[in-house]
N, C-alpha and C. Protein backbone atom coordinates (compact mmCIF):
# COMPACT_ATOMS: atom_id res chain seq x y z
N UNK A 1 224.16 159.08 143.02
CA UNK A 1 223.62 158.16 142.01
C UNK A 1 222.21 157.77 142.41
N UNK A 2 221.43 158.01 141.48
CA UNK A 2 219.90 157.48 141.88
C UNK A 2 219.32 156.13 141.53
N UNK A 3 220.11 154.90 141.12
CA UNK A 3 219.72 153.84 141.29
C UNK A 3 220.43 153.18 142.07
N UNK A 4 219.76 153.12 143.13
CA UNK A 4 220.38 152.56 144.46
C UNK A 4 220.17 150.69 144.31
N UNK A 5 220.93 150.47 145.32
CA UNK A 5 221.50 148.94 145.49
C UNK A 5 219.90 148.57 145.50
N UNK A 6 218.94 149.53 146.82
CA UNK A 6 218.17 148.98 146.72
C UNK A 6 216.86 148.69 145.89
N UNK A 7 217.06 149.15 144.59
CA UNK A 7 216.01 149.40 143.29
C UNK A 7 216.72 148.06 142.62
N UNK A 8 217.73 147.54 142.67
CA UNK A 8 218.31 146.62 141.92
C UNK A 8 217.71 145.43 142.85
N UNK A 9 217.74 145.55 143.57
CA UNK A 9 217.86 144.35 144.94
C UNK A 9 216.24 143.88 144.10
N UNK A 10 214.99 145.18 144.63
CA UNK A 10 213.90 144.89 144.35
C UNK A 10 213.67 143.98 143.10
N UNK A 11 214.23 144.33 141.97
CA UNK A 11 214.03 143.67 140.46
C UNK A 11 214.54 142.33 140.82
N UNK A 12 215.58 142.03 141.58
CA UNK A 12 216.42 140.52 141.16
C UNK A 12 215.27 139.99 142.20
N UNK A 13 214.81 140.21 143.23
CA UNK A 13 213.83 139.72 143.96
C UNK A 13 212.30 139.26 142.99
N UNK A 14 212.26 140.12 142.23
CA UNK A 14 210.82 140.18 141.25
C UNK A 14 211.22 139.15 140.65
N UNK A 15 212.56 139.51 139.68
CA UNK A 15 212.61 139.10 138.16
C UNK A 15 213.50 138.42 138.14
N UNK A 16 214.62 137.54 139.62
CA UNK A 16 215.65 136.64 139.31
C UNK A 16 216.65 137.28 139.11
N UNK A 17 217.86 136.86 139.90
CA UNK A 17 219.40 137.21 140.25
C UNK A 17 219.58 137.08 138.88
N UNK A 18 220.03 138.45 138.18
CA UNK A 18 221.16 138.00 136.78
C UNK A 18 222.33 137.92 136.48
N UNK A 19 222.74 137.31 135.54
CA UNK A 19 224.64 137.03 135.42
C UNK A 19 224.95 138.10 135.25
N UNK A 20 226.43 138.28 135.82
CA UNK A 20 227.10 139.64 135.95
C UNK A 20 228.22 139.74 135.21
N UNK A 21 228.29 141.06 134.65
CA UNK A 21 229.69 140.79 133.67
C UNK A 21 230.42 142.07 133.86
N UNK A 22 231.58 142.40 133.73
CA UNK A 22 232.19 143.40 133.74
C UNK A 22 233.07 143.31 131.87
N UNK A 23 233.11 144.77 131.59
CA UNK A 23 233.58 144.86 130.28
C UNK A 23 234.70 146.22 130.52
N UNK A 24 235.89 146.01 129.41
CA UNK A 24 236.95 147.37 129.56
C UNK A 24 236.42 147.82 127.92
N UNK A 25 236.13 148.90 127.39
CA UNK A 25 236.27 148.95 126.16
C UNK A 25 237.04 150.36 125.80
N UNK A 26 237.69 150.13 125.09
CA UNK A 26 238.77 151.04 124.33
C UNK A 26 237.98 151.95 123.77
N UNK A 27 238.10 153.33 123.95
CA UNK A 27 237.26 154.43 123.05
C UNK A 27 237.96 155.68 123.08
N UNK A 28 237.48 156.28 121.65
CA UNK A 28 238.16 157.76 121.09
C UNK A 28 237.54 158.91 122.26
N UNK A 29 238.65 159.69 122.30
CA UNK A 29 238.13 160.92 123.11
C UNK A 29 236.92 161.37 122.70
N UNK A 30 236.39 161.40 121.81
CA UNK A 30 235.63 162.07 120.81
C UNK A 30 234.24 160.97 121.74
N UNK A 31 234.74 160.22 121.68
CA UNK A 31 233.43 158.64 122.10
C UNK A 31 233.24 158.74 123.68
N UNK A 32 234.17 159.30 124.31
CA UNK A 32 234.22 159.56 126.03
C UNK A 32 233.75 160.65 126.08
N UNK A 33 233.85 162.06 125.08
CA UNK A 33 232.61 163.10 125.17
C UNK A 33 231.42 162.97 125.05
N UNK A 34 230.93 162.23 124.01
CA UNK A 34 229.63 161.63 123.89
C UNK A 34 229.30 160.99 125.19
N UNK A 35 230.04 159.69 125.43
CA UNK A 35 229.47 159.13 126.45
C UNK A 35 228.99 160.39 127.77
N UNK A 36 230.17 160.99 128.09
CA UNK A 36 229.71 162.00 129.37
C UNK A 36 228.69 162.96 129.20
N UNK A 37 228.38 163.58 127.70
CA UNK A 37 227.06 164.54 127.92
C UNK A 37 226.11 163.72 127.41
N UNK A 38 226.39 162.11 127.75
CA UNK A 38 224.84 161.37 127.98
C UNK A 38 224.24 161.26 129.21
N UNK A 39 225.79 161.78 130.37
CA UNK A 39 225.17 161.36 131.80
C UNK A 39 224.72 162.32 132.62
N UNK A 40 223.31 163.07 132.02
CA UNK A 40 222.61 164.09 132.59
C UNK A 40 222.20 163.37 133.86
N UNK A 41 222.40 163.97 135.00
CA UNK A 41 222.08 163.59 136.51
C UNK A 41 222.64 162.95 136.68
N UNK A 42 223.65 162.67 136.50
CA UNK A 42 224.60 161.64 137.29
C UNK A 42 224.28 160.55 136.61
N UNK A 43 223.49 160.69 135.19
CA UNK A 43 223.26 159.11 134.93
C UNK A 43 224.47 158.19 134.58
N UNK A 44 224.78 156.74 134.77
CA UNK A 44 225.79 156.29 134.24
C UNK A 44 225.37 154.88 133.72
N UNK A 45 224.34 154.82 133.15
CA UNK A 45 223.29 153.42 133.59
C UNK A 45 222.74 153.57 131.87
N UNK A 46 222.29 152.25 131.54
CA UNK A 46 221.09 151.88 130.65
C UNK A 46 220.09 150.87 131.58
N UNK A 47 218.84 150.75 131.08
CA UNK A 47 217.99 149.71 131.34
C UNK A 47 218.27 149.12 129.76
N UNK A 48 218.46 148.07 129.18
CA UNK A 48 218.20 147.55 127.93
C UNK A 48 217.26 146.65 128.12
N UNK A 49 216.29 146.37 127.12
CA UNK A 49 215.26 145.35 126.73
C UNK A 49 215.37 144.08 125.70
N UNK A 50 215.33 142.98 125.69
CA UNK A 50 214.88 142.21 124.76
C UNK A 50 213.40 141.95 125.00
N UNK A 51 212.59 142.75 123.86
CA UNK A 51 211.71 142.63 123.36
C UNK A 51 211.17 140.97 123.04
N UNK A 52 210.43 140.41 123.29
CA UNK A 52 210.14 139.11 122.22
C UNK A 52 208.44 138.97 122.29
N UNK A 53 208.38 139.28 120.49
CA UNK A 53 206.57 139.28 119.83
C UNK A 53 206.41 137.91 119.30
N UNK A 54 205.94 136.85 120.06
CA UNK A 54 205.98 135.81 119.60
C UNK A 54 207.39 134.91 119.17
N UNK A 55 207.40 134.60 117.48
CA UNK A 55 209.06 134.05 118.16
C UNK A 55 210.13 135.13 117.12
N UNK A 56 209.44 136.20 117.55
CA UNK A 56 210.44 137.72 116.95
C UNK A 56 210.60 138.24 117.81
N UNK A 57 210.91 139.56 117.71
CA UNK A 57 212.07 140.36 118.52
C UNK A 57 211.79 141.61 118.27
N UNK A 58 211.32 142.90 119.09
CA UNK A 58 211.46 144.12 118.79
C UNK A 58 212.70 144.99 119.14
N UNK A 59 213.24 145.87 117.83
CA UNK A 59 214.41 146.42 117.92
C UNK A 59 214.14 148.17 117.46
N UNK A 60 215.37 148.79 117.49
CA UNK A 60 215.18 150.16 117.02
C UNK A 60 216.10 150.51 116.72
N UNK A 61 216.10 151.58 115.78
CA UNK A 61 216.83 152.48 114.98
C UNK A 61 217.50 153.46 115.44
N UNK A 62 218.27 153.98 115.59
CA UNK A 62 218.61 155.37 116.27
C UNK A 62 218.98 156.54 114.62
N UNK A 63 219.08 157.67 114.57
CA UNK A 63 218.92 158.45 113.59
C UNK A 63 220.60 158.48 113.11
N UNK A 64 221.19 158.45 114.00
CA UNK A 64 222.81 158.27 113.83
C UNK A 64 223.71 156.96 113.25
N UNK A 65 222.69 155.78 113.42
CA UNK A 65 223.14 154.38 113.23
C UNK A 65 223.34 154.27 111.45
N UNK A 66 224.21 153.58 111.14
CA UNK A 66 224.14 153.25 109.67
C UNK A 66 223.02 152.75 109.29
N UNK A 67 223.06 152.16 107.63
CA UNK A 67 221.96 151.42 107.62
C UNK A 67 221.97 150.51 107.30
N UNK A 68 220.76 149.83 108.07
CA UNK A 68 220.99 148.33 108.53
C UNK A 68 220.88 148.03 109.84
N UNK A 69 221.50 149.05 110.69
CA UNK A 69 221.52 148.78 111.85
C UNK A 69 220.33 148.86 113.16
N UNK A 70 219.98 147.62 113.67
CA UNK A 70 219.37 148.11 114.52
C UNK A 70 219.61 147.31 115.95
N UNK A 71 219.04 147.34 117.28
CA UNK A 71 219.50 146.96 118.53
C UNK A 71 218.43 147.30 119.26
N UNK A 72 218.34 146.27 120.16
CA UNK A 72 217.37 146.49 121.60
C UNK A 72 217.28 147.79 122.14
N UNK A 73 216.09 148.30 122.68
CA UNK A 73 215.94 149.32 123.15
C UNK A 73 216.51 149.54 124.30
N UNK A 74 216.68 150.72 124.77
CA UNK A 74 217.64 150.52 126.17
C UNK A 74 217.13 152.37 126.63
N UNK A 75 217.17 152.98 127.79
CA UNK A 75 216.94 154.17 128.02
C UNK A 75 217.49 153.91 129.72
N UNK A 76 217.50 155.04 129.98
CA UNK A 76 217.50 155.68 131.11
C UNK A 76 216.58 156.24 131.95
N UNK A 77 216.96 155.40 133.45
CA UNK A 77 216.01 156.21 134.74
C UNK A 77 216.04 157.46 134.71
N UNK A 78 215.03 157.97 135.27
CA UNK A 78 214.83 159.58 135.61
C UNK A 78 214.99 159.15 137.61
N UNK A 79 215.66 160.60 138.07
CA UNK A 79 215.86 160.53 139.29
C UNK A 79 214.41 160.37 139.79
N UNK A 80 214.34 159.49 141.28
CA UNK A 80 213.25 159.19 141.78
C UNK A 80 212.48 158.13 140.89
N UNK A 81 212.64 157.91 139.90
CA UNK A 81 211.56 156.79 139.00
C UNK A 81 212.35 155.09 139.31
N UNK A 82 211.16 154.58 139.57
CA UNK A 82 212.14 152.93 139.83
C UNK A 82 212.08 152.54 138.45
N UNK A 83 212.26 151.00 138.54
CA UNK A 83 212.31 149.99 137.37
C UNK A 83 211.74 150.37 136.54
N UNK A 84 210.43 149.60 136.94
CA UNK A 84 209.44 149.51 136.08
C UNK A 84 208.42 150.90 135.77
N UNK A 85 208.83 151.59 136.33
CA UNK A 85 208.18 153.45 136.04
C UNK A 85 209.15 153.44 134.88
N UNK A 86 209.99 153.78 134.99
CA UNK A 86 211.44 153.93 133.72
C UNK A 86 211.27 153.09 132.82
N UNK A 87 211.18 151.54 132.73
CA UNK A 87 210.79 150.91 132.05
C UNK A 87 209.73 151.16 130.86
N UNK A 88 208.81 151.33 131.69
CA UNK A 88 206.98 151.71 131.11
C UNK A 88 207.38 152.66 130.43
N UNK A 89 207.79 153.61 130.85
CA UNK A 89 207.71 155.05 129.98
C UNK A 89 208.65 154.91 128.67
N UNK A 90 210.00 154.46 128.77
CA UNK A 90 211.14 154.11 127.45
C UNK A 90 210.28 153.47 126.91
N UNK A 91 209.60 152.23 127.32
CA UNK A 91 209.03 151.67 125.74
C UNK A 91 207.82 152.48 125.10
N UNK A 92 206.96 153.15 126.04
CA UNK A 92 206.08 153.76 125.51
C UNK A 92 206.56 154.90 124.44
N UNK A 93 207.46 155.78 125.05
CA UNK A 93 208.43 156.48 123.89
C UNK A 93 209.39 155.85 123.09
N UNK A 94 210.10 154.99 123.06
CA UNK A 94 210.91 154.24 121.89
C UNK A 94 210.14 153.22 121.26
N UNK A 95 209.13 152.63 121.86
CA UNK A 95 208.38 152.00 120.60
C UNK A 95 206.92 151.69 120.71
N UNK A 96 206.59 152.58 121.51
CA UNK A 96 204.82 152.69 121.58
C UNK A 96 204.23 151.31 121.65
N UNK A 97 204.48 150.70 122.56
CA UNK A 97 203.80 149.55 122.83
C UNK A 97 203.91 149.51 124.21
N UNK A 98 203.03 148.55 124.69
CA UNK A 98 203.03 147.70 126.30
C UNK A 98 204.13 146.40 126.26
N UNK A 99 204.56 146.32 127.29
CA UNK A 99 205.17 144.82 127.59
C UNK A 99 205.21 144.33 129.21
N UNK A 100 205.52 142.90 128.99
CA UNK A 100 205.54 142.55 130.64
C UNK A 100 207.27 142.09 130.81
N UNK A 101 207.62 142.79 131.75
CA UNK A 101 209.05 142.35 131.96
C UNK A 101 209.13 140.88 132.90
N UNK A 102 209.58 140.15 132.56
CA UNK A 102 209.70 138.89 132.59
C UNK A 102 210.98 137.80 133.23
N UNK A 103 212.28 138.77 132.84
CA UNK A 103 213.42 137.73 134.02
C UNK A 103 214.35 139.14 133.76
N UNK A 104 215.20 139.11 134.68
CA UNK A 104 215.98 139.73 135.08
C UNK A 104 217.45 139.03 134.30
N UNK A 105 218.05 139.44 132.84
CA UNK A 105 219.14 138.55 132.27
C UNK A 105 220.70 139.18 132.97
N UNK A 106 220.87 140.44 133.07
CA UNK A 106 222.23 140.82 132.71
C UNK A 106 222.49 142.09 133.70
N UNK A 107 223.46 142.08 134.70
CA UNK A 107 224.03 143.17 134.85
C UNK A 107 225.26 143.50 134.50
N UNK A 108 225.78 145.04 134.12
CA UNK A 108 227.01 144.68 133.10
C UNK A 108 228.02 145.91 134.31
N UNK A 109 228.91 145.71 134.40
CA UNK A 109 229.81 146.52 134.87
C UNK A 109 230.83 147.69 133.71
N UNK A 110 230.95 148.67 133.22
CA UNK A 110 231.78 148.78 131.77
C UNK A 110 232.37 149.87 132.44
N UNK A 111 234.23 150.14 131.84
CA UNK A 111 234.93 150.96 131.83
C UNK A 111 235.02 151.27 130.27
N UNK A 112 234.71 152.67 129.96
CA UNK A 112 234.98 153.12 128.69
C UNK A 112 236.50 153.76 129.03
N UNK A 113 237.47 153.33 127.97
CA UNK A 113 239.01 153.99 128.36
C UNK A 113 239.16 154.32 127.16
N UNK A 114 240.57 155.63 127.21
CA UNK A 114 240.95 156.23 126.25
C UNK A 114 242.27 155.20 126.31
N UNK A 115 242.81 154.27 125.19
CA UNK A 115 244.49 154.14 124.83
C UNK A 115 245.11 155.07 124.76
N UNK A 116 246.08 155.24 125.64
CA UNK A 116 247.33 155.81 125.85
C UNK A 116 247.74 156.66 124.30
N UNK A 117 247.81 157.28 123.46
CA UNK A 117 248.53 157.63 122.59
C UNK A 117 249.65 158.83 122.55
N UNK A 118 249.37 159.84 123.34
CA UNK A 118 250.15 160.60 123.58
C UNK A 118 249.84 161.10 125.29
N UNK A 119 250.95 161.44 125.91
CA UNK A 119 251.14 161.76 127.12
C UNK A 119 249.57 162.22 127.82
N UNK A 120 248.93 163.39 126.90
CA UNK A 120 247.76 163.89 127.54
C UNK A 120 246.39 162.78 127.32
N UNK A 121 246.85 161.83 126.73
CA UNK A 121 245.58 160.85 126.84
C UNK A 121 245.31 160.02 127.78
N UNK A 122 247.15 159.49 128.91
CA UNK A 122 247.23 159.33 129.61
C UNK A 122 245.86 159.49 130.85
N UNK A 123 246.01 160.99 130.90
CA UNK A 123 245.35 161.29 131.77
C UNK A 123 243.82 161.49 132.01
N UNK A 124 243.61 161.15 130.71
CA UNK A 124 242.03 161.20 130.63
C UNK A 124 241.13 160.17 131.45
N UNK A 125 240.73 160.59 131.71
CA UNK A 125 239.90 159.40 133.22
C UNK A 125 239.11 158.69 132.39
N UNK A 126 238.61 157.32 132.92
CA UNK A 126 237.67 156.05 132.55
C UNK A 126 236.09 156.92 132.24
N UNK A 127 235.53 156.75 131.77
CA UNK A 127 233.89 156.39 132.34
C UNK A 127 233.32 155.23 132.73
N UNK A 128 232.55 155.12 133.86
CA UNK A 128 232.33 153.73 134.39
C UNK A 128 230.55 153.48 134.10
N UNK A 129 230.05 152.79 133.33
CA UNK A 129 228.55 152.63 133.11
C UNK A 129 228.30 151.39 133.30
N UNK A 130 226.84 151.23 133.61
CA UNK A 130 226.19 150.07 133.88
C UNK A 130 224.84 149.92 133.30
N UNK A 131 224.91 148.52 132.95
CA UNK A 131 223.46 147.99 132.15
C UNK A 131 223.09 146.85 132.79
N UNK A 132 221.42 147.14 132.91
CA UNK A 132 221.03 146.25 133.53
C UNK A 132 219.78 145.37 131.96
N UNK A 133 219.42 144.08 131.75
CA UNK A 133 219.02 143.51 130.78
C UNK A 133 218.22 143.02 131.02
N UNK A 134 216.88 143.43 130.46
CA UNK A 134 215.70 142.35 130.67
C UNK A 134 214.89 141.43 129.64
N UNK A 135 214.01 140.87 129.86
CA UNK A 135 213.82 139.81 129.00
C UNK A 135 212.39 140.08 129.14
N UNK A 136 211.66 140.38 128.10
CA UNK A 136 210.39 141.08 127.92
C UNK A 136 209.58 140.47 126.74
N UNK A 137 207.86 140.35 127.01
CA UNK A 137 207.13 139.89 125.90
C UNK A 137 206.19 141.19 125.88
N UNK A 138 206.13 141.50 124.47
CA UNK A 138 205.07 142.04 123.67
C UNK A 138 204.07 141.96 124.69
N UNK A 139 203.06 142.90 124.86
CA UNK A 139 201.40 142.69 125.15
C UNK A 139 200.77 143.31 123.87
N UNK A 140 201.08 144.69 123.69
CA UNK A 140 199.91 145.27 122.78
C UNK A 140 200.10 146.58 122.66
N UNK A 141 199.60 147.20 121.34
CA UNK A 141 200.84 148.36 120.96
C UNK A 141 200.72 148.70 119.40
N UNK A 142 200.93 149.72 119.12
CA UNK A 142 200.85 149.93 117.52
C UNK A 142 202.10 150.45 117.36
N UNK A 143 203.19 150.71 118.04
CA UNK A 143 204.52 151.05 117.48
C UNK A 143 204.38 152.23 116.95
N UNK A 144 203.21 153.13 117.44
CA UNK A 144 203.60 154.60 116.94
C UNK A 144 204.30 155.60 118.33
N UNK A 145 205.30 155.11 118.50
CA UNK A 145 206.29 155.54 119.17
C UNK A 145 206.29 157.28 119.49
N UNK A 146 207.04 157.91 120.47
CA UNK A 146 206.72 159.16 120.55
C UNK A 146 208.36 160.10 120.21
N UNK A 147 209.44 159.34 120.96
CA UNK A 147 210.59 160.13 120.79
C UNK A 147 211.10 159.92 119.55
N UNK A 148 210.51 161.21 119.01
CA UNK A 148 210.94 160.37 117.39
C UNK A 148 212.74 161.74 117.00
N UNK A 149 213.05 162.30 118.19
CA UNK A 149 214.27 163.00 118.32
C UNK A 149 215.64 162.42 118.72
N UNK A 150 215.48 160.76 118.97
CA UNK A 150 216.12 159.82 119.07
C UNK A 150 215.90 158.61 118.29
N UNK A 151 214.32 158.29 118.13
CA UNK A 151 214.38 157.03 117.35
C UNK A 151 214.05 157.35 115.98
N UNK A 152 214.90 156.25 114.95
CA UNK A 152 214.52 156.73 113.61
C UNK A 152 213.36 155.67 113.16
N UNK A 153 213.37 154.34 113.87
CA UNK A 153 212.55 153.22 113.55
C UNK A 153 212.31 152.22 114.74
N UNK A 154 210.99 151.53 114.49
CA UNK A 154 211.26 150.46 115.42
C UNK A 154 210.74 149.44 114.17
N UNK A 155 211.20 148.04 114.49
CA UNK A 155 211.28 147.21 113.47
C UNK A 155 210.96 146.16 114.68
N UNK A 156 210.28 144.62 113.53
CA UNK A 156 210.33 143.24 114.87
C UNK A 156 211.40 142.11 113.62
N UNK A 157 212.03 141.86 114.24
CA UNK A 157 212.77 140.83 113.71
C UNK A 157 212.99 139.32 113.85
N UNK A 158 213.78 138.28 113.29
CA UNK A 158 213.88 137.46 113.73
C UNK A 158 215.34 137.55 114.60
N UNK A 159 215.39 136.34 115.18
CA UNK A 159 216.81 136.33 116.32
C UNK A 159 217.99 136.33 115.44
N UNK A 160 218.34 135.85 114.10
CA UNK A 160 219.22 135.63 112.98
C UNK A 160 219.80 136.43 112.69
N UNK A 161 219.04 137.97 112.71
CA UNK A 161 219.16 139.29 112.18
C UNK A 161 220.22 139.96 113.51
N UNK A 162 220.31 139.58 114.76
CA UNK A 162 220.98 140.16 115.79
C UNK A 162 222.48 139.89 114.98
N UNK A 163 222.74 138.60 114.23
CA UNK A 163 224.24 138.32 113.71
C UNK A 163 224.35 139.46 112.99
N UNK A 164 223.73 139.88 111.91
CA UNK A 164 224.01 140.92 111.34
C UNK A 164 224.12 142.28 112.20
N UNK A 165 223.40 142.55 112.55
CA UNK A 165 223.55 143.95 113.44
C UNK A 165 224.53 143.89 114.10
N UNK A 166 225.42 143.17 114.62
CA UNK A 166 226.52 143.13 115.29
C UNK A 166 227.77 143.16 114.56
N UNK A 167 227.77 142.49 113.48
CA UNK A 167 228.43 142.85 112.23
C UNK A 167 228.65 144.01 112.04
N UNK A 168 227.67 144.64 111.84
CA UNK A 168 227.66 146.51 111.77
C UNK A 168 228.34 147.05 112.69
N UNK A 169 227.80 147.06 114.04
CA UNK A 169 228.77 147.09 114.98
C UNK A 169 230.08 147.60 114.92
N UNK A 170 230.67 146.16 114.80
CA UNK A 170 232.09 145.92 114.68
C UNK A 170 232.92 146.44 113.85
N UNK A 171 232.02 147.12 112.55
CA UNK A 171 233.10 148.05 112.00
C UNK A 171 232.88 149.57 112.01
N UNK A 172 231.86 149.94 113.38
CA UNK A 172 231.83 151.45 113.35
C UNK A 172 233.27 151.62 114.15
N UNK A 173 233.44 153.22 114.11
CA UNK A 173 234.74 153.29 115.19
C UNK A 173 233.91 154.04 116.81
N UNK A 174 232.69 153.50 116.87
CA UNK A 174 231.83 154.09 117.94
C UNK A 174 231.82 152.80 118.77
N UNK A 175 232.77 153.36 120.23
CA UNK A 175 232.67 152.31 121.54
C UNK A 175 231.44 151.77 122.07
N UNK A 176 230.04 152.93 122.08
CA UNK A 176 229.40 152.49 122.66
C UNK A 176 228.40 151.48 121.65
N UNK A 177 228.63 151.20 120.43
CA UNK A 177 228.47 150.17 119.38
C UNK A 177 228.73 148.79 119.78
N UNK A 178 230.36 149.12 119.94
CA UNK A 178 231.02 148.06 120.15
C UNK A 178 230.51 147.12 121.45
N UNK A 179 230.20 147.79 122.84
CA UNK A 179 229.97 147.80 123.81
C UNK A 179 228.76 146.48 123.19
N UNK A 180 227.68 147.06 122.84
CA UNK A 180 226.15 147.13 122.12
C UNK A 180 226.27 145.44 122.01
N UNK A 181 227.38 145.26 121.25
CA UNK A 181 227.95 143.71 120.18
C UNK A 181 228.25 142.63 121.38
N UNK A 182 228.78 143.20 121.91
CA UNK A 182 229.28 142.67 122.90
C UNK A 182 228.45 142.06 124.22
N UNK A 183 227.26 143.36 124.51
CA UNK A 183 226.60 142.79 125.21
C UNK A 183 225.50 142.42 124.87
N UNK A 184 225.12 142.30 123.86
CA UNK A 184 224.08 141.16 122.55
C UNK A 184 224.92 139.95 122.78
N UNK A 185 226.21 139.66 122.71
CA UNK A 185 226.67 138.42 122.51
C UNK A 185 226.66 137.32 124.07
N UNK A 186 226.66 138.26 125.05
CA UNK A 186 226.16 138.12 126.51
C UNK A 186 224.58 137.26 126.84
N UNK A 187 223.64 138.50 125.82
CA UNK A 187 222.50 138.08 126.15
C UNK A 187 222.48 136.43 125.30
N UNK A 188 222.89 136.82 124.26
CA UNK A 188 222.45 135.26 123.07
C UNK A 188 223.18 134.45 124.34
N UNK A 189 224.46 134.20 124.93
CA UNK A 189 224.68 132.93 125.44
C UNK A 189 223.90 132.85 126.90
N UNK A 190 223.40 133.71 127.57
CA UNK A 190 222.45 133.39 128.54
C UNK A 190 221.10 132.46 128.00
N UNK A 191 220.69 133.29 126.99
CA UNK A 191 219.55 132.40 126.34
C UNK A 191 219.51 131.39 125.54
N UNK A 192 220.77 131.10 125.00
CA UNK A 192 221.01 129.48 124.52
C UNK A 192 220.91 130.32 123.14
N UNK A 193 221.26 130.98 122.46
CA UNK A 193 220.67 131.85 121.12
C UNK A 193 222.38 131.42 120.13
N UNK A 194 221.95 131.51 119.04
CA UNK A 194 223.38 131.65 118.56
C UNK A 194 223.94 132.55 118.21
C-alpha cells in the first residue's frame, strides 16, 4: 500500500487530527466488481474535498451519475505522490482550479460486503477502502477542468443543495453512492451544517 501511516501522520500534523469513522456497507456483486477494478495499484483510498468559494461549495458530476446529481470531488494518490502532490493535480483535472487545503475533517474506515443470498455469496470477500476529507477554499481557477473521461460537470453550489444530492443517493442501487450520503452526512455534522 502506498499511503503510508507516515503521509497521514504528516497531513494531521499540517492540517489537524480528524474524526474517525468506520462504515459496513452492503453492496451488489456487480458494485464489489466495480469497486475492485477501481483499485489500480493497490489503490484502496479516496482523498475527498470540500471545496468552499466564498459561502458556496464546489461539486462535480460524474458521466454515470443521474441527473441532478452531484458530490465533492474526491480522486486518488498515484504511487510515490504525497498529499498535497495528489491533491494539486485531482483538482487541477476534476475542476481546473487552485485551492488551499485548510483542516484535515475525516478519516473513514469502509467494508464494502456482499449479503449473504445464496451459498456462493457467502464467500465473496469484503473490500476494505479508506477516505481521507478535507476542508478546502477556492483561490483561483476557471473550471475548465481537464479529465473530462470522468467528469461530466463541475458546478458551485449552495450547502442546501448537499440535502438533495443525497436524496439521489439513496435511491440508486450503487454502494459506493450510498457510501458518498453517508459520508456527506459525517462531514455536515463535523461542520455544524445541516
Amino acid at each position: 500500500m502506498f499511503v503510508t501511516d507516515e503521509l497521514i501522520r504528516e497531513m494531521e500534523e499540517r492540517f489537524g487530527v480528524p474524526v474517525a469513522k468506520s462504515f459496513r456497507i452492503p453492496s451488489t456483486t456487480t458494485e464489489l466488481q466495480r469497486i475492485a477494478s477501481s483499485q489500480k495499484s493497490g489503490r484502496n483510498h479516496d482523498v475527498t474535498l470540500y471545496v468552499q468559494m466564498g459561502e458556496k461549495w464546489i461539486v462535480i458530476a460524474k458521466h454515470a451519475y443521474p441527473e441532478g446529481l452531484f458530490r465533492s470531488p474526491s480522486g486518488g494518490l498515484h504511487p510515490g505522490e504525497d498529499f498535497l502532490t495528489g491533491i494539486n493535480r485531482e483538482v487541477a483535472e476534476e475542476l481546473g482550479c487552485r485551492i488551499r487545503v485548510d483542516r484535515f475533517l475525516l478519516k473513514t474506515d469502509v467494508e464494502f460486503f456482499l449479503e449473504p443470498v445464496t451459498p456462493t455469496d457467502a464467500n465473496q470477500t469484503p473490500i476494505h477502502w479508506r477516505s481521507w476529507v478535507f476542508l478546502a477554499t477556492y483561490l483561483d481557477g476557471d473550471f475548465n477542468y481537464t479529465d473530462h473521461d470522468e467528469i461530466r460537470e463541475v458546478k458551485v453550489v449552495d450547502w442546501e443543495q448537499f440535502a438533495e444530492y443525497g436524496k439521489i443517493m439513496r435511491t440508486t442501487d450503487t454502494a459506493g453512492l450510498h457510501y458518498r450520503a453517508q459520508l456527506h452526512e459525517s462531514v455536515a455534522e463535523i461542520l455544524g451544517k445541516p
